[in-house]
C-alpha atoms as a PDB file:
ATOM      1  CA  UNK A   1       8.897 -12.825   5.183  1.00  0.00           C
ATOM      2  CA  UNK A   2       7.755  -9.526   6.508  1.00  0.00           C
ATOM      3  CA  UNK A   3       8.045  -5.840   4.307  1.00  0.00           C
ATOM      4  CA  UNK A   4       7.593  -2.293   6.012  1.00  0.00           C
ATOM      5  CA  UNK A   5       4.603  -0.368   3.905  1.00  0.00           C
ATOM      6  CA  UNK A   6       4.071   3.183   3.836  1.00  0.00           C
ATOM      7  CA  UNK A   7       1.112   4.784   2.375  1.00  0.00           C
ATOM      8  CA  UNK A   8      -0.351   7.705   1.656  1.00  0.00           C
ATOM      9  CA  UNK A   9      -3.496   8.881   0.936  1.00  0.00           C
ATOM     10  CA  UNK A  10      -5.823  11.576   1.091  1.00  0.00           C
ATOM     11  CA  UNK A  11      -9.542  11.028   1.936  1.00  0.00           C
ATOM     12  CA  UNK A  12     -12.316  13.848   2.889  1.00  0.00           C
ATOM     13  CA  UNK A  13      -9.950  16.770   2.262  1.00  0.00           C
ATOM     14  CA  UNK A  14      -7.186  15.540   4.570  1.00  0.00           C
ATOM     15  CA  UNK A  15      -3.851  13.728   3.622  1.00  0.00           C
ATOM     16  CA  UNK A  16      -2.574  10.969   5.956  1.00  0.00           C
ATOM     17  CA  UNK A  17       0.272   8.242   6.308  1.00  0.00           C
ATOM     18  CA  UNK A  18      -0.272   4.890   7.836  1.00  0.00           C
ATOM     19  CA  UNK A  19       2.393   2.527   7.749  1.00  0.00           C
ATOM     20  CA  UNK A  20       2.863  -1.140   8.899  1.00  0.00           C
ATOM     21  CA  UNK A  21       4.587  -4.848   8.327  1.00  0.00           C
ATOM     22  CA  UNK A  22       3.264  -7.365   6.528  1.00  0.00           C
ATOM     23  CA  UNK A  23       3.845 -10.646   5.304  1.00  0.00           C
ATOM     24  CA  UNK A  24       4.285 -11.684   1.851  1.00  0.00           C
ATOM     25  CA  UNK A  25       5.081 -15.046   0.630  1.00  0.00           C
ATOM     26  CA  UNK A  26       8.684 -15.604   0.271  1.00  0.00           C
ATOM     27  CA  UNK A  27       8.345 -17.315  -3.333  1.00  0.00           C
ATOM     28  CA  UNK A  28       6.307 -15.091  -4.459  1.00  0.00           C
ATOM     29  CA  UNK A  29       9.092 -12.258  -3.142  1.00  0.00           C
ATOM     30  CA  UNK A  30      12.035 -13.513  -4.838  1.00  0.00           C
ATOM     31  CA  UNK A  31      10.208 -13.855  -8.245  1.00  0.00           C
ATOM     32  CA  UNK A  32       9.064 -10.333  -8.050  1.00  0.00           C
ATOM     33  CA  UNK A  33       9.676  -8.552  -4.940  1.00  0.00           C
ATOM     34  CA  UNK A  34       7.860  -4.843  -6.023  1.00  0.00           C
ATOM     35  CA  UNK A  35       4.948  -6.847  -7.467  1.00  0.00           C
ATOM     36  CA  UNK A  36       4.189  -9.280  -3.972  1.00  0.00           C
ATOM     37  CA  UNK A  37       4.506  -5.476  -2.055  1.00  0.00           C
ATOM     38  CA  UNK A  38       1.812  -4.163  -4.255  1.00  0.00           C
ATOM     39  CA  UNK A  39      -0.334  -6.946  -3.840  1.00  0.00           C
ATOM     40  CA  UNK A  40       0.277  -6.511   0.248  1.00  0.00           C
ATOM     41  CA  UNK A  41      -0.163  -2.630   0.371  1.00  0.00           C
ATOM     42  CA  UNK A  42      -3.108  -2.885  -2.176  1.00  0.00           C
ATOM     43  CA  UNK A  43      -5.185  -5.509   0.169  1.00  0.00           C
ATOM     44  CA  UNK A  44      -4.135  -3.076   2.817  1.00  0.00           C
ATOM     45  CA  UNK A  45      -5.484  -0.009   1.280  1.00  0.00           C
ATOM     46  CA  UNK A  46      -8.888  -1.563   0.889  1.00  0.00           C
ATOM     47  CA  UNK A  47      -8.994  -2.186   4.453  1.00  0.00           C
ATOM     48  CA  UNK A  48      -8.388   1.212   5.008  1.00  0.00           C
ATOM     49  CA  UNK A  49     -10.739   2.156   2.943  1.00  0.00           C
ATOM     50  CA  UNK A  50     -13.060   0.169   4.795  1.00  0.00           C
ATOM     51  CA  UNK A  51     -12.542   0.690   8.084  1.00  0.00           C
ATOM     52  CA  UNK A  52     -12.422   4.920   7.467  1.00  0.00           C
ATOM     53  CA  UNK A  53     -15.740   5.162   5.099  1.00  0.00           C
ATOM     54  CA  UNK A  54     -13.246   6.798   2.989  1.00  0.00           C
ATOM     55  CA  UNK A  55     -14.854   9.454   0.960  1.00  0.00           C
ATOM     56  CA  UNK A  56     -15.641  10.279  -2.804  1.00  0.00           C
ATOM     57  CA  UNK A  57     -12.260  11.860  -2.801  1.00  0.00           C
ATOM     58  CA  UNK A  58     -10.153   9.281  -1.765  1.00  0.00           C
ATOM     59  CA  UNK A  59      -6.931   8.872  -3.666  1.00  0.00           C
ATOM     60  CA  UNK A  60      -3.302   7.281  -3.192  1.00  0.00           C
ATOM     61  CA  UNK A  61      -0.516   9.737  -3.524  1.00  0.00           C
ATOM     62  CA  UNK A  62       2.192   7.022  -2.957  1.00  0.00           C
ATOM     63  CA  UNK A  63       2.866   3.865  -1.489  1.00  0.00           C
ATOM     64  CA  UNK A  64       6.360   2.635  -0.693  1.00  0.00           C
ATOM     65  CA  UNK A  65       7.702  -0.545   0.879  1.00  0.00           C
ATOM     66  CA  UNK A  66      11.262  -1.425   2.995  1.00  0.00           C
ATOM     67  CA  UNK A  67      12.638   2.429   3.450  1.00  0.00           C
ATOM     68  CA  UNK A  68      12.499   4.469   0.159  1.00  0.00           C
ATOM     69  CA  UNK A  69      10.899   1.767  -3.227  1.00  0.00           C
ATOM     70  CA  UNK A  70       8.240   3.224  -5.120  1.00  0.00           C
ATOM     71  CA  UNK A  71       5.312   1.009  -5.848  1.00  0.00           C
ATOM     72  CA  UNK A  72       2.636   3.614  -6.955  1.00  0.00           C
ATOM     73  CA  UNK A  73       2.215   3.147  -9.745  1.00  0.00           C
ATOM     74  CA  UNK A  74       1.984  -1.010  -9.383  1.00  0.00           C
ATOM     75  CA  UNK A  75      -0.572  -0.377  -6.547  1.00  0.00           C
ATOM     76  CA  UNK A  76      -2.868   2.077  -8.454  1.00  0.00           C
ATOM     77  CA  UNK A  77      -3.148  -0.530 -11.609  1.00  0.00           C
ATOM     78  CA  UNK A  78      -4.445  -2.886  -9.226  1.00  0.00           C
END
Protein backbone atom coordinates (compact mmCIF):
# COMPACT_ATOMS: atom_id res chain seq x y z
CA UNK A 1 0.00 0.00 0.00
CA UNK A 2 1.10 3.47 -0.85
CA UNK A 3 0.72 6.81 1.83
CA UNK A 4 1.13 10.57 0.63
CA UNK A 5 4.06 12.23 3.02
CA UNK A 6 4.53 15.75 3.57
CA UNK A 7 7.45 17.18 5.28
CA UNK A 8 8.85 20.00 6.41
CA UNK A 9 11.97 21.12 7.32
CA UNK A 10 14.25 23.84 7.56
CA UNK A 11 17.99 23.47 6.70
CA UNK A 12 20.72 26.44 6.17
CA UNK A 13 18.30 29.21 7.16
CA UNK A 14 15.58 28.27 4.67
CA UNK A 15 12.27 26.29 5.32
CA UNK A 16 11.07 23.85 2.62
CA UNK A 17 8.27 21.16 1.86
CA UNK A 18 8.89 18.05 -0.10
CA UNK A 19 6.26 15.66 -0.37
CA UNK A 20 5.87 12.18 -2.01
CA UNK A 21 4.20 8.40 -1.97
CA UNK A 22 5.55 5.68 -0.52
CA UNK A 23 5.02 2.25 0.24
CA UNK A 24 4.56 0.75 3.52
CA UNK A 25 3.81 -2.76 4.26
CA UNK A 26 0.21 -3.42 4.49
CA UNK A 27 0.54 -5.60 7.83
CA UNK A 28 2.53 -3.52 9.28
CA UNK A 29 -0.29 -0.58 8.32
CA UNK A 30 -3.23 -2.10 9.79
CA UNK A 31 -1.43 -2.87 13.15
CA UNK A 32 -0.35 0.66 13.45
CA UNK A 33 -0.96 2.84 10.60
CA UNK A 34 0.78 6.40 12.20
CA UNK A 35 3.71 4.26 13.40
CA UNK A 36 4.55 2.34 9.61
CA UNK A 37 4.19 6.36 8.23
CA UNK A 38 6.83 7.40 10.62
CA UNK A 39 9.03 4.74 9.86
CA UNK A 40 8.46 5.72 5.86
CA UNK A 41 8.83 9.59 6.27
CA UNK A 42 11.75 9.03 8.80
CA UNK A 43 13.90 6.78 6.14
CA UNK A 44 12.84 9.54 3.84
CA UNK A 45 14.12 12.39 5.79
CA UNK A 46 17.54 10.85 6.01
CA UNK A 47 17.70 10.72 2.40
CA UNK A 48 17.04 14.15 2.30
CA UNK A 49 19.35 14.84 4.51
CA UNK A 50 21.72 13.16 2.43
CA UNK A 51 21.23 14.12 -0.76
CA UNK A 52 21.03 18.22 0.42
CA UNK A 53 24.32 18.19 2.85
CA UNK A 54 21.78 19.49 5.13
CA UNK A 55 23.32 21.87 7.52
CA UNK A 56 24.05 22.18 11.37
CA UNK A 57 20.64 23.70 11.54
CA UNK A 58 18.59 21.25 10.13
CA UNK A 59 15.36 20.53 11.92
CA UNK A 60 11.76 18.97 11.19
CA UNK A 61 8.93 21.31 11.82
CA UNK A 62 6.28 18.65 10.85
CA UNK A 63 5.67 15.72 8.96
CA UNK A 64 2.21 14.55 7.96
CA UNK A 65 0.94 11.60 5.95
CA UNK A 66 -2.58 10.96 3.69
CA UNK A 67 -4.02 14.81 3.75
CA UNK A 68 -3.95 16.39 7.28
CA UNK A 69 -2.34 13.28 10.29
CA UNK A 70 0.27 14.50 12.40
CA UNK A 71 3.23 12.26 12.86
CA UNK A 72 5.85 14.73 14.34
CA UNK A 73 6.25 13.89 17.05
CA UNK A 74 6.55 9.83 16.12
CA UNK A 75 9.13 10.88 13.44
CA UNK A 76 11.36 13.09 15.69
CA UNK A 77 11.65 10.08 18.46
CA UNK A 78 13.02 8.09 15.80
Amino acid sequence: MYINIKVYLHSKGTKFLQSGSFPVPNSDYKKDPDWAAAIAAYEWIQQIKIDFAASEDFRIDEVTYNGDIDITDLVKKL
